[in-house]
PDB file of N, CA and C in Angstrom:
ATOM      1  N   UNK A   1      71.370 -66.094 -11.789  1.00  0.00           N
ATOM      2  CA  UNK A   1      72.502 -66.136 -12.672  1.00  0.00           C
ATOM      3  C   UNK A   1      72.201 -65.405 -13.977  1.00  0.00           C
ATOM      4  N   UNK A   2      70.855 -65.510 -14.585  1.00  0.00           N
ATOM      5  CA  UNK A   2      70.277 -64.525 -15.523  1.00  0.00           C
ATOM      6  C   UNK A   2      70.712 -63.560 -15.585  1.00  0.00           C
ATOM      7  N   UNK A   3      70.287 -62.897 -14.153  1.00  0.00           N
ATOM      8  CA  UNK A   3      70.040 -61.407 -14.334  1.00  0.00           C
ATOM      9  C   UNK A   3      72.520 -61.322 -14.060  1.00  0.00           C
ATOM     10  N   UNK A   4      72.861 -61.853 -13.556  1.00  0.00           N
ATOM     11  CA  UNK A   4      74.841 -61.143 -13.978  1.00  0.00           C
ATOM     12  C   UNK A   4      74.873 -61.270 -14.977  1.00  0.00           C
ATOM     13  N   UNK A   5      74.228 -62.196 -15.958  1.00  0.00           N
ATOM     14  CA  UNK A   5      74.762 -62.412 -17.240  1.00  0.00           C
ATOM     15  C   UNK A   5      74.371 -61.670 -17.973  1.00  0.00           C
ATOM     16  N   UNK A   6      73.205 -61.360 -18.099  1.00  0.00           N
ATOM     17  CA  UNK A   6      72.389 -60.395 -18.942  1.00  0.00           C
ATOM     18  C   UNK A   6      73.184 -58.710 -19.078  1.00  0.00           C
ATOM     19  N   UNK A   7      73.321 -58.246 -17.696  1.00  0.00           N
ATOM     20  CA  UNK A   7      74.210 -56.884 -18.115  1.00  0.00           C
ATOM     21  C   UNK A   7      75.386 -56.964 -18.771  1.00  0.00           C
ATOM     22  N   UNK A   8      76.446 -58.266 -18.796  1.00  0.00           N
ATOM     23  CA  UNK A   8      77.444 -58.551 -18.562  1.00  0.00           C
ATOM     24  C   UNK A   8      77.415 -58.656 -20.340  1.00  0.00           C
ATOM     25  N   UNK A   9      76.131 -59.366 -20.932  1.00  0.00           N
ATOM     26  CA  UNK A   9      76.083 -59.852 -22.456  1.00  0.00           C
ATOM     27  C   UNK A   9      75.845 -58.133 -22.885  1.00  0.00           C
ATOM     28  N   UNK A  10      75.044 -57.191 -22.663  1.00  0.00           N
ATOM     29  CA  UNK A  10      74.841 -55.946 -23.462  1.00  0.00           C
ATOM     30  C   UNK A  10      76.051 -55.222 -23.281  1.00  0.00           C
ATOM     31  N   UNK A  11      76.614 -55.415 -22.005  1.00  0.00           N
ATOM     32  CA  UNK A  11      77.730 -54.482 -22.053  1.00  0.00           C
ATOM     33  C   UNK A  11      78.975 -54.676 -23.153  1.00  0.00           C
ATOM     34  N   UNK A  12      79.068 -56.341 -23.446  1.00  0.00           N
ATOM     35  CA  UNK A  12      79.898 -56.492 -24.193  1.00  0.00           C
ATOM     36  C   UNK A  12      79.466 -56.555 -25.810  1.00  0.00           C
ATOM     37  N   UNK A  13      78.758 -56.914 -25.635  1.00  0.00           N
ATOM     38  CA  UNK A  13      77.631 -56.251 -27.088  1.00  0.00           C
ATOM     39  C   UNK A  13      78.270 -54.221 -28.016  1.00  0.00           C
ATOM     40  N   UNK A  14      78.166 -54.104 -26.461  1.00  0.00           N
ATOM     41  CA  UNK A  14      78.086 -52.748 -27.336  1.00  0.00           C
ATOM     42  C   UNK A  14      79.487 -52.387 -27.882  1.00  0.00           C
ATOM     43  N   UNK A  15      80.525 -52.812 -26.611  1.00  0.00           N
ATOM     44  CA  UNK A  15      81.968 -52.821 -26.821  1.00  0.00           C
ATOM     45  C   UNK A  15      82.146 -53.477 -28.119  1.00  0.00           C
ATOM     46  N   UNK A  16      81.690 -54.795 -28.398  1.00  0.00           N
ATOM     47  CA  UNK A  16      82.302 -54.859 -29.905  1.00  0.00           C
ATOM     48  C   UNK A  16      81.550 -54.408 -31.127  1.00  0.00           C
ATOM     49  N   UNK A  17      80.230 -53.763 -30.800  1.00  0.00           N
ATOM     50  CA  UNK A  17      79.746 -52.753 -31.920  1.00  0.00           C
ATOM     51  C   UNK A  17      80.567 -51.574 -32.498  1.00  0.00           C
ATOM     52  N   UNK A  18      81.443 -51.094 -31.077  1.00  0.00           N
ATOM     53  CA  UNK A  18      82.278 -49.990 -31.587  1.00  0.00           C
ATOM     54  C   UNK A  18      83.598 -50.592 -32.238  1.00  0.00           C
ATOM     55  N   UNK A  19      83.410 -51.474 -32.556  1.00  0.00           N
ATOM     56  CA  UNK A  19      85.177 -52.298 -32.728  1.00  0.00           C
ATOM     57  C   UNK A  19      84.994 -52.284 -34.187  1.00  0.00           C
ATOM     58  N   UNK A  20      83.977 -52.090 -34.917  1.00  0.00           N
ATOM     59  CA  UNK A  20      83.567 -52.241 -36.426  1.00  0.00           C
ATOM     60  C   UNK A  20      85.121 -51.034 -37.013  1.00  0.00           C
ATOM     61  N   UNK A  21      85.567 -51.874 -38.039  1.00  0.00           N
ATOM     62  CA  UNK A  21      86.647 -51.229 -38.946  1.00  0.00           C
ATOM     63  C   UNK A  21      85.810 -50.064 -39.680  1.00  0.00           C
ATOM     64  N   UNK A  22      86.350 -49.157 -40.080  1.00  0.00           N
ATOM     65  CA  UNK A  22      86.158 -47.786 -40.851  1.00  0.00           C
ATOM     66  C   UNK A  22      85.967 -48.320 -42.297  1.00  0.00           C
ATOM     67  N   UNK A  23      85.521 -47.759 -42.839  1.00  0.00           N
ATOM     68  CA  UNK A  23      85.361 -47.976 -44.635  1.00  0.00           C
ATOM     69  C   UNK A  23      86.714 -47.778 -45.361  1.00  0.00           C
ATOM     70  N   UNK A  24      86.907 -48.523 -45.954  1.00  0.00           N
ATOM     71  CA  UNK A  24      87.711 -48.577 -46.681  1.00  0.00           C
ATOM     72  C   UNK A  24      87.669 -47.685 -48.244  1.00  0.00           C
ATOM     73  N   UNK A  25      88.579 -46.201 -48.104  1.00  0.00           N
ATOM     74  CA  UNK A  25      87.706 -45.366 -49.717  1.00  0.00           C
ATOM     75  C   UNK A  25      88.838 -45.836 -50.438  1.00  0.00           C
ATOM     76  N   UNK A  26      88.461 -45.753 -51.427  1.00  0.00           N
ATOM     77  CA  UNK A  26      88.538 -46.386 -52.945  1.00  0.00           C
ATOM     78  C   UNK A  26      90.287 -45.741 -53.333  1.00  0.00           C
ATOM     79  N   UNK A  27      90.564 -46.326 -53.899  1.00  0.00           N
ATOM     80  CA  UNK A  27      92.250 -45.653 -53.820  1.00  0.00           C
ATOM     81  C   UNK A  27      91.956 -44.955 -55.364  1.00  0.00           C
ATOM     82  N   UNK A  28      92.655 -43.825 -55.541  1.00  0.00           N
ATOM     83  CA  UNK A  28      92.442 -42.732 -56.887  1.00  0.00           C
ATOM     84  C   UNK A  28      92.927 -43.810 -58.182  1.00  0.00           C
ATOM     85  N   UNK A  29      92.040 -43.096 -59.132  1.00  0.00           N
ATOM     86  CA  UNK A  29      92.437 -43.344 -60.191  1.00  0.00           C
ATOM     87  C   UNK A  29      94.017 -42.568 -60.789  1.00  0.00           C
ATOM     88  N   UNK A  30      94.770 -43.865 -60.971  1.00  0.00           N
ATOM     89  CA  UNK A  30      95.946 -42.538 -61.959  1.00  0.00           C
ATOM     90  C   UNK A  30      95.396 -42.168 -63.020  1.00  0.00           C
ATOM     91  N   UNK A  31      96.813 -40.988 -62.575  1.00  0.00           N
ATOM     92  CA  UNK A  31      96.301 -39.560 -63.885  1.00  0.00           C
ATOM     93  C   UNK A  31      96.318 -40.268 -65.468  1.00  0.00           C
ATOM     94  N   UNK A  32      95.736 -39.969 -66.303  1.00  0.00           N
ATOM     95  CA  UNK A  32      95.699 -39.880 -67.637  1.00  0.00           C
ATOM     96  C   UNK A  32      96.571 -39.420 -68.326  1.00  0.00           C
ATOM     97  N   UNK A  33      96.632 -40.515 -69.029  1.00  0.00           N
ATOM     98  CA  UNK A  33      98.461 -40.652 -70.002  1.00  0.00           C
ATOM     99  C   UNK A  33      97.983 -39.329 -71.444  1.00  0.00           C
ATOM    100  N   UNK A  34      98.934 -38.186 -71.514  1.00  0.00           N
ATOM    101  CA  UNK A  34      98.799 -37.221 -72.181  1.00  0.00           C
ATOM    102  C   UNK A  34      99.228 -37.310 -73.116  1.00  0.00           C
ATOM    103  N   UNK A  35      99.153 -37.797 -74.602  1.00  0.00           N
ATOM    104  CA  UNK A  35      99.717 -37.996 -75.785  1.00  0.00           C
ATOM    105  C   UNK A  35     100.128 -36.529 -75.811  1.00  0.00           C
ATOM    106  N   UNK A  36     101.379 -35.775 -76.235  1.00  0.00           N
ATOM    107  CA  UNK A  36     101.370 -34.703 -77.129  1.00  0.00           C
ATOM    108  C   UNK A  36     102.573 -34.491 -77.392  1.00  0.00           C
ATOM    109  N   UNK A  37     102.967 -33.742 -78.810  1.00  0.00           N
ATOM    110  CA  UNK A  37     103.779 -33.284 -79.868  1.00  0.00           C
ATOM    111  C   UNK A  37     105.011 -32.632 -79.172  1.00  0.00           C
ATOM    112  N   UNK A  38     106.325 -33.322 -79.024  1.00  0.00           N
ATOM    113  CA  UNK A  38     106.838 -32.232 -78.323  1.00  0.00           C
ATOM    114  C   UNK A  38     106.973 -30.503 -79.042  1.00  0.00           C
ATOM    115  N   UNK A  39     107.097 -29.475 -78.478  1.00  0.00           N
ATOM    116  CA  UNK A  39     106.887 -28.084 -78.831  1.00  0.00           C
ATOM    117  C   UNK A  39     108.188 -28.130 -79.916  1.00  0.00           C
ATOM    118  N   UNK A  40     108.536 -26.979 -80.851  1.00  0.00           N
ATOM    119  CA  UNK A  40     109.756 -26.928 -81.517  1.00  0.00           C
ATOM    120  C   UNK A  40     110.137 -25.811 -80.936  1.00  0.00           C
ATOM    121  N   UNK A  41     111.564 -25.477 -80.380  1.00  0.00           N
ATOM    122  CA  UNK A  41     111.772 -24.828 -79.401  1.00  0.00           C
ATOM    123  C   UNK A  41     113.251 -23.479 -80.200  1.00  0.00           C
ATOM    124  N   UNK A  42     113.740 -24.621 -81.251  1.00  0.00           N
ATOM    125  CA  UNK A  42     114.518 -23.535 -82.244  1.00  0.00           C
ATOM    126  C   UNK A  42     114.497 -22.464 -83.085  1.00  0.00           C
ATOM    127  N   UNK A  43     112.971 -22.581 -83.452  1.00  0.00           N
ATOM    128  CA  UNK A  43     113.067 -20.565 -83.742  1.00  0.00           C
ATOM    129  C   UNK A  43     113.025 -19.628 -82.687  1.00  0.00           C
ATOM    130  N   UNK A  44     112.961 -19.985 -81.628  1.00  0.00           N
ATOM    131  CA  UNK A  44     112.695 -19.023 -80.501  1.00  0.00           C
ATOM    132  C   UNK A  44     114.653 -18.892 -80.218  1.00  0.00           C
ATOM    133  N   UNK A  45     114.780 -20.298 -80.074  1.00  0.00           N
ATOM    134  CA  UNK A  45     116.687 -20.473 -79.755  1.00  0.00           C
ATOM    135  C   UNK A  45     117.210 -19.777 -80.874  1.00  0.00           C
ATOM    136  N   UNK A  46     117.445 -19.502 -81.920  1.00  0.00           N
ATOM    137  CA  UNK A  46     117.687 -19.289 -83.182  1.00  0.00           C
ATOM    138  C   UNK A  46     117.705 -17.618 -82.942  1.00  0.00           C
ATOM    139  N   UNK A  47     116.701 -17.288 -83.092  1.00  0.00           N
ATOM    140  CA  UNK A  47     116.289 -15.492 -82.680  1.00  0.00           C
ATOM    141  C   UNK A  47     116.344 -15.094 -81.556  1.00  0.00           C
ATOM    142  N   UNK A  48     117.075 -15.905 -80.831  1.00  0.00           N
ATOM    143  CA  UNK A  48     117.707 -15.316 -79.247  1.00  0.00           C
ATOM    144  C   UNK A  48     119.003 -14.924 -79.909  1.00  0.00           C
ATOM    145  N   UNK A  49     119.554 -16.212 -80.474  1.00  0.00           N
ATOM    146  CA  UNK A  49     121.357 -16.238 -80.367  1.00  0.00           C
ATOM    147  C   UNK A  49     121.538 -15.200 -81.579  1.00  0.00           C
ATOM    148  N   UNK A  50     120.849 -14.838 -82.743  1.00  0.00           N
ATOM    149  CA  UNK A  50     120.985 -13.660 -83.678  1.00  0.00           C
ATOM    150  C   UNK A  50     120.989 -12.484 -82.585  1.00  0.00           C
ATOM    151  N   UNK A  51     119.617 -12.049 -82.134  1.00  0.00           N
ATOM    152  CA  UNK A  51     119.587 -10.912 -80.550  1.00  0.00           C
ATOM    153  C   UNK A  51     120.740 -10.624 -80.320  1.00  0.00           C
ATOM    154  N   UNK A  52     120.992 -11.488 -79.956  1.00  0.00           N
ATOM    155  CA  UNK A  52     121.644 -11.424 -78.592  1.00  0.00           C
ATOM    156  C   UNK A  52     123.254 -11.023 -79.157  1.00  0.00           C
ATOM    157  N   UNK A  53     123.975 -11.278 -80.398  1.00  0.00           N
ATOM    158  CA  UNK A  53     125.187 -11.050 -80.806  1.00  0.00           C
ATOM    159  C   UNK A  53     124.720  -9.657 -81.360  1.00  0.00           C
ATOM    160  N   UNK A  54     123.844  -9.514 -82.275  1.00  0.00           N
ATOM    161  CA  UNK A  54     123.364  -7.652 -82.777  1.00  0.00           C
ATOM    162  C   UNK A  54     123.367  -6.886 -80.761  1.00  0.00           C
ATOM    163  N   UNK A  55     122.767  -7.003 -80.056  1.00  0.00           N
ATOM    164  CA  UNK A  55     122.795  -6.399 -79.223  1.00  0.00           C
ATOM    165  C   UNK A  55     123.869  -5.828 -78.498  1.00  0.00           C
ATOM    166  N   UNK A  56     124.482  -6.763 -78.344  1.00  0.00           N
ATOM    167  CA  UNK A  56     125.972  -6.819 -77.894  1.00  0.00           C
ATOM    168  C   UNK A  56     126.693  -6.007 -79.005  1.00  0.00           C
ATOM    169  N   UNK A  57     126.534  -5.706 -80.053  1.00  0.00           N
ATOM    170  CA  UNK A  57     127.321  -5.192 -81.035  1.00  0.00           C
ATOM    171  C   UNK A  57     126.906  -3.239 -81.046  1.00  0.00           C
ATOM    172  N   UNK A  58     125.430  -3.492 -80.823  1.00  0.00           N
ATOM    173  CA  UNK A  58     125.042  -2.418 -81.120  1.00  0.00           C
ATOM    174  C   UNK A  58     124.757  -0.977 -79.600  1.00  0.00           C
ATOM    175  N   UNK A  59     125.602  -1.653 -78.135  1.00  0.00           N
ATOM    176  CA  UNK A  59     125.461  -1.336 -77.328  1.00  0.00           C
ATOM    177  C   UNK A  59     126.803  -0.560 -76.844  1.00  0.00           C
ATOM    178  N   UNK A  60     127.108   0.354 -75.819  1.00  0.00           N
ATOM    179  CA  UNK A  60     127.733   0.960 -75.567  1.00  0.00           C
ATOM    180  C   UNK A  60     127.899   1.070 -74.182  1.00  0.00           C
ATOM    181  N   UNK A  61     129.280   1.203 -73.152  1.00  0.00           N
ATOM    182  CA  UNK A  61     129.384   1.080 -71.888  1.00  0.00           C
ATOM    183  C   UNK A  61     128.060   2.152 -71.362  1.00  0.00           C
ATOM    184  N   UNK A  62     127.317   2.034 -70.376  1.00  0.00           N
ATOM    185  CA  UNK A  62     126.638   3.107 -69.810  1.00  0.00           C
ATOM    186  C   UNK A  62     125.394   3.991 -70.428  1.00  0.00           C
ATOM    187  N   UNK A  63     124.837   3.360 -71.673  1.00  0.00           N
ATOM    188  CA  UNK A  63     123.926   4.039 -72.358  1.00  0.00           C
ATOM    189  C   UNK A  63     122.715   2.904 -71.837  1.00  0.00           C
ATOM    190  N   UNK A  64     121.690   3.654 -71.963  1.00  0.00           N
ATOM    191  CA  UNK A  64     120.523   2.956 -71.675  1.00  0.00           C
ATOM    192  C   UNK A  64     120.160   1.901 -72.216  1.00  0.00           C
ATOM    193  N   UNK A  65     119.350   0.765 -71.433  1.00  0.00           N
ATOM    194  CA  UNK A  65     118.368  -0.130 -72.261  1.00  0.00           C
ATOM    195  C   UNK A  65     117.355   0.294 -73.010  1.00  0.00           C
ATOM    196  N   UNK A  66     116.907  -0.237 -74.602  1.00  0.00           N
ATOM    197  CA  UNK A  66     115.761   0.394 -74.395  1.00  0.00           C
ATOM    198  C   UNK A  66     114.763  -0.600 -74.339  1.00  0.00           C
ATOM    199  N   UNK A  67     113.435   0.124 -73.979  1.00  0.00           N
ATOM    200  CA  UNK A  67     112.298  -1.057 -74.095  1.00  0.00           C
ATOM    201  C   UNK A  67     112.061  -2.347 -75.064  1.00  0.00           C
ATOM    202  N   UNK A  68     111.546  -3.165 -74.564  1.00  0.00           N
ATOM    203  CA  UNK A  68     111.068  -3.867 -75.573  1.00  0.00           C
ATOM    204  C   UNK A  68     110.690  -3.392 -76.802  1.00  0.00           C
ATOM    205  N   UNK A  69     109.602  -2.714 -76.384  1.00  0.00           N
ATOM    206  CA  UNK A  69     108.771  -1.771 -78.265  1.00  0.00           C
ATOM    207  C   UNK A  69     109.161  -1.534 -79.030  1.00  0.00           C
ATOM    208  N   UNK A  70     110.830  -1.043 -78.484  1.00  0.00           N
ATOM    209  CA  UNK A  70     111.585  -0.290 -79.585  1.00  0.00           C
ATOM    210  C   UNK A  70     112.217  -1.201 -80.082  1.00  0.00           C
ATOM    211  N   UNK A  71     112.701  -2.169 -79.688  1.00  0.00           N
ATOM    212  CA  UNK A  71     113.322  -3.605 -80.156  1.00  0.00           C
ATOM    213  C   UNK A  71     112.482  -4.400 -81.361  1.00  0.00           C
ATOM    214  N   UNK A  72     111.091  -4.382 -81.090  1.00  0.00           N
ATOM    215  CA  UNK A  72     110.214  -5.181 -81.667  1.00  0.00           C
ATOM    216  C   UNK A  72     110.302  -5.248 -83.393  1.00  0.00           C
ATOM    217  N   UNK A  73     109.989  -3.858 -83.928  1.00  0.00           N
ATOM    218  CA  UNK A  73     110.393  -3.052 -84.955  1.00  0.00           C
ATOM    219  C   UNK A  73     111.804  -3.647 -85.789  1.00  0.00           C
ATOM    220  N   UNK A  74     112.925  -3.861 -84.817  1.00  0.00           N
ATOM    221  CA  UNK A  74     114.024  -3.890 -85.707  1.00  0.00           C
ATOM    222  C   UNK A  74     113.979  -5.902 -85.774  1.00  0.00           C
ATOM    223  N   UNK A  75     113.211  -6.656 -84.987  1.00  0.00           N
ATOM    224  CA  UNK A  75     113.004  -8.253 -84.739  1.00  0.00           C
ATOM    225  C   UNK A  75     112.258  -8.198 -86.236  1.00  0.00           C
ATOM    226  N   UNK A  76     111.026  -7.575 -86.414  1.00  0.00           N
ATOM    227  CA  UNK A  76     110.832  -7.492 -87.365  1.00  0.00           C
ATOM    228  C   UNK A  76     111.395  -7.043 -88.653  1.00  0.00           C
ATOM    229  N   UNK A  77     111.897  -6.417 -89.056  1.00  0.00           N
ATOM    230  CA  UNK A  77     113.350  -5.875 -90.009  1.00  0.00           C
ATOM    231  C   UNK A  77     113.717  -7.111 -90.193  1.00  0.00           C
ATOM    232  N   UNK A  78     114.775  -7.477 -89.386  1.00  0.00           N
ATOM    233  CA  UNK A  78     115.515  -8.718 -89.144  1.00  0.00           C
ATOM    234  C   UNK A  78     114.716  -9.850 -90.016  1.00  0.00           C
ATOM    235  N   UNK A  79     113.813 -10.173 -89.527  1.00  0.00           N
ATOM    236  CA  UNK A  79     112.762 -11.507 -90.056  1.00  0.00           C
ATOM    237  C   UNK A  79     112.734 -11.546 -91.381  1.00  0.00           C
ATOM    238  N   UNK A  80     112.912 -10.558 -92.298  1.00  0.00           N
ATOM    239  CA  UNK A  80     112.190 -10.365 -93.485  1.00  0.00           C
ATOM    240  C   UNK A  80     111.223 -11.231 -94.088  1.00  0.00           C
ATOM    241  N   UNK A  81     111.382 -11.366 -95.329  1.00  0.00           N
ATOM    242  CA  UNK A  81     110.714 -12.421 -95.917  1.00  0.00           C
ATOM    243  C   UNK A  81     110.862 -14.220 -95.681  1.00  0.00           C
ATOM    244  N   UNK A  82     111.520 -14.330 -94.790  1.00  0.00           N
ATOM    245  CA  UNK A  82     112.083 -15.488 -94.555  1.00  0.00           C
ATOM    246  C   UNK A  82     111.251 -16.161 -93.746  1.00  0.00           C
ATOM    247  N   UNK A  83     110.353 -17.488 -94.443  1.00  0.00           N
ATOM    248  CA  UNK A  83     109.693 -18.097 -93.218  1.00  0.00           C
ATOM    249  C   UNK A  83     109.766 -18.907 -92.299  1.00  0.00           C
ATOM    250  N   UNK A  84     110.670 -19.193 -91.860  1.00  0.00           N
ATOM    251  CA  UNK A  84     111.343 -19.868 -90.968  1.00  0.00           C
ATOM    252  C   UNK A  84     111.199 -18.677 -89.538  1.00  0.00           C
ATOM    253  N   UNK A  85     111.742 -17.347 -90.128  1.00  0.00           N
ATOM    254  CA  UNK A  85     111.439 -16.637 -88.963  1.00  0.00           C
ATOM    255  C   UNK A  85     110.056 -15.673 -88.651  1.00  0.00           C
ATOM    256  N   UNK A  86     109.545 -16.720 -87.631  1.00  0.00           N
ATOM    257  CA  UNK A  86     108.223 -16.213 -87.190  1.00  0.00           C
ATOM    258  C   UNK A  86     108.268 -15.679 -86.213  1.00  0.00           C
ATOM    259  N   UNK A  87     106.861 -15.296 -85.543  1.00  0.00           N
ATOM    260  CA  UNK A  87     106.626 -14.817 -84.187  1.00  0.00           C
ATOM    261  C   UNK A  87     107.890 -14.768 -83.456  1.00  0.00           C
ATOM    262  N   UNK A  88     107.792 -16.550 -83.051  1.00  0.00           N
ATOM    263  CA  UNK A  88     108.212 -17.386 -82.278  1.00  0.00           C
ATOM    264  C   UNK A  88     109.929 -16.768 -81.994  1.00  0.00           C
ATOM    265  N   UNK A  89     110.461 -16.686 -83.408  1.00  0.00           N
ATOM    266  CA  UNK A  89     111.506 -16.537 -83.978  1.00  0.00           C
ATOM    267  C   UNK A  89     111.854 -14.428 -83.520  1.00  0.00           C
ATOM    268  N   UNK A  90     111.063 -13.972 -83.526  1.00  0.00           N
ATOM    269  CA  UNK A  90     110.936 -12.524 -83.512  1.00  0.00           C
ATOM    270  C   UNK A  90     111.230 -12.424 -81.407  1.00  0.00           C
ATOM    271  N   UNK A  91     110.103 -13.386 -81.399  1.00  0.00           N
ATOM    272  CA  UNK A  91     110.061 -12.969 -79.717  1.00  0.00           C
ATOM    273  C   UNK A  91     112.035 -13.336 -79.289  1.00  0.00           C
ATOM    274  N   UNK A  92     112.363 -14.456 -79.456  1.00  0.00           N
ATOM    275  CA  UNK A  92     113.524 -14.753 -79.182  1.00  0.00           C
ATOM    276  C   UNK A  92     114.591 -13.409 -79.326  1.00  0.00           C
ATOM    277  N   UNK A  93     114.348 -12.712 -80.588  1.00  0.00           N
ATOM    278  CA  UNK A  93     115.274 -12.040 -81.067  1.00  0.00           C
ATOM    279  C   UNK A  93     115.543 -10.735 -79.635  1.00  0.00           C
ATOM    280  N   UNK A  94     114.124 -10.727 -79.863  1.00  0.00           N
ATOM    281  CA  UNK A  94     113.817  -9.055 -79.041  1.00  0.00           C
ATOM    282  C   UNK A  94     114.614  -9.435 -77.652  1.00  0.00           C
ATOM    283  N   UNK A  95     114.023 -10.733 -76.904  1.00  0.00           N
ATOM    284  CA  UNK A  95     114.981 -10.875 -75.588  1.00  0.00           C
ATOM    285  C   UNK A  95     116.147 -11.389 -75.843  1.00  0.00           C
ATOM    286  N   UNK A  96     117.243 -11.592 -76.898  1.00  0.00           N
ATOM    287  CA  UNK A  96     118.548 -11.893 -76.832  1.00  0.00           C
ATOM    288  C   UNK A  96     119.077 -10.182 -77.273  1.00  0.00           C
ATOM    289  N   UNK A  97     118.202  -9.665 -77.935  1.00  0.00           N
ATOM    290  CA  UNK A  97     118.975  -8.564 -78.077  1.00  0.00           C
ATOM    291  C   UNK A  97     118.971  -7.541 -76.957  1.00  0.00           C
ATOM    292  N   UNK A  98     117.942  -7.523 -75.927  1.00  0.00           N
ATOM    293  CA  UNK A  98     117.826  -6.997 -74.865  1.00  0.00           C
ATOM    294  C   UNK A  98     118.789  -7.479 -73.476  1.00  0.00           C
ATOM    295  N   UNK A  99     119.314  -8.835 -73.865  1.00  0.00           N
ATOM    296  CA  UNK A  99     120.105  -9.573 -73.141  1.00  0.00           C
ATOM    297  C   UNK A  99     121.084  -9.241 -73.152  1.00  0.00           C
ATOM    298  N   UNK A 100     122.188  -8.987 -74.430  1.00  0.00           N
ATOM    299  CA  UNK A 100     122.854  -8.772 -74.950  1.00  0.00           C
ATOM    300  C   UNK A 100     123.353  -7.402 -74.892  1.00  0.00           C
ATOM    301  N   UNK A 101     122.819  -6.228 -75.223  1.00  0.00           N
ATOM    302  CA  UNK A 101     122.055  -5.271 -74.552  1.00  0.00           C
ATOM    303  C   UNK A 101     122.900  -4.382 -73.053  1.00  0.00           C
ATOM    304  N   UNK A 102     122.171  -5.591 -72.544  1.00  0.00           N
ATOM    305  CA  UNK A 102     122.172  -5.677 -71.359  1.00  0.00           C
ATOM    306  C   UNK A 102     123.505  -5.943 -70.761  1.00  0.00           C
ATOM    307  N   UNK A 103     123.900  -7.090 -71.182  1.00  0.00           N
ATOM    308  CA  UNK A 103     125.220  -7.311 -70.989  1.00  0.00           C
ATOM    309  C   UNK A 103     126.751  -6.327 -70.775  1.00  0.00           C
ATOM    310  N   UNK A 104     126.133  -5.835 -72.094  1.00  0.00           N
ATOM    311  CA  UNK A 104     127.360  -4.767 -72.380  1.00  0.00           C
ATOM    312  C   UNK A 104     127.203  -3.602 -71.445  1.00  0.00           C
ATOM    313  N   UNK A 105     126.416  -3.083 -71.049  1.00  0.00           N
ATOM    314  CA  UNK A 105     126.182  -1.501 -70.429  1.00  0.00           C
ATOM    315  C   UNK A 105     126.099  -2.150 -68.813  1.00  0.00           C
ATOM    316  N   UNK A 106     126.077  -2.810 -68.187  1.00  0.00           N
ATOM    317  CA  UNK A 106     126.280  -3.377 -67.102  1.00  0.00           C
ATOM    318  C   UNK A 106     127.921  -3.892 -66.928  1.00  0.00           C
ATOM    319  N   UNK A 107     128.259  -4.337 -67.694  1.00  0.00           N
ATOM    320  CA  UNK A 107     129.939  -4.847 -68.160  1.00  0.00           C
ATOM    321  C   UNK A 107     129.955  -6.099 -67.291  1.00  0.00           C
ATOM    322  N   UNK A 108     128.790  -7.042 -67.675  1.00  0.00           N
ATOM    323  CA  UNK A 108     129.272  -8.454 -66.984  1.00  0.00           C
ATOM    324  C   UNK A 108     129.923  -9.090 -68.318  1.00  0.00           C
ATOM    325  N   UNK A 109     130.557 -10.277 -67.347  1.00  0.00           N
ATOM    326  CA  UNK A 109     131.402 -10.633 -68.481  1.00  0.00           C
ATOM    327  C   UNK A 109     130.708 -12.230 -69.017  1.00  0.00           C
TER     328      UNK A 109
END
């Protein structure tokens, strides 16, 4: 009776060795709470909507865009001494006036 039992005990031995559960990995840390400043987003808005009405003014059905570069020059003009209008304020200008620009010599409405 030994010897049926004996194969009968390793065989089932091994069957529930493989029955062992998987590891359990560690669940993530959440992300890290980001304190920060929201951006100020109105000199850029500000020196679009100036752009963008000079452009429109200063454009003609069917005449070319011109580059940025050449725009840059008159963003600056524009800015003068005034500090309110910066960079920020300059970049806006150049793409509302290129927008604008744009608008007219294309004839969307």
């Amino acid at each position: 009776m030994q010897r049926i039992l004996l194969p009968g005990v390793w065989f089932g031995a091994l069957i529930f060795a493989g029955c062992d559960k998987p590891p359990v990995a560690p669940k993530p840390a959440p992300p890290p709470v980001v304190r920060q400043a929201p951006v100020e987003t109105h000199p850029f808005e500000d020196g679009y909507s100036a752009g963008y009405t000079q452009g429109q003014g200063r454009a003609a059905r069917g005449s070319k865009i011109p580059p940025a570069a050449d725009v840059e020059p008159l963003a600056r003009e524009q800015a003068g001494e005034a500090p309110e209008r910066t960079e920020r304020w300059q970049r806006g200008f150049v793409e509302g006036y290129l927008d604008g620009f744009r608008k007219v010599v294309t004839g969307q409405k």
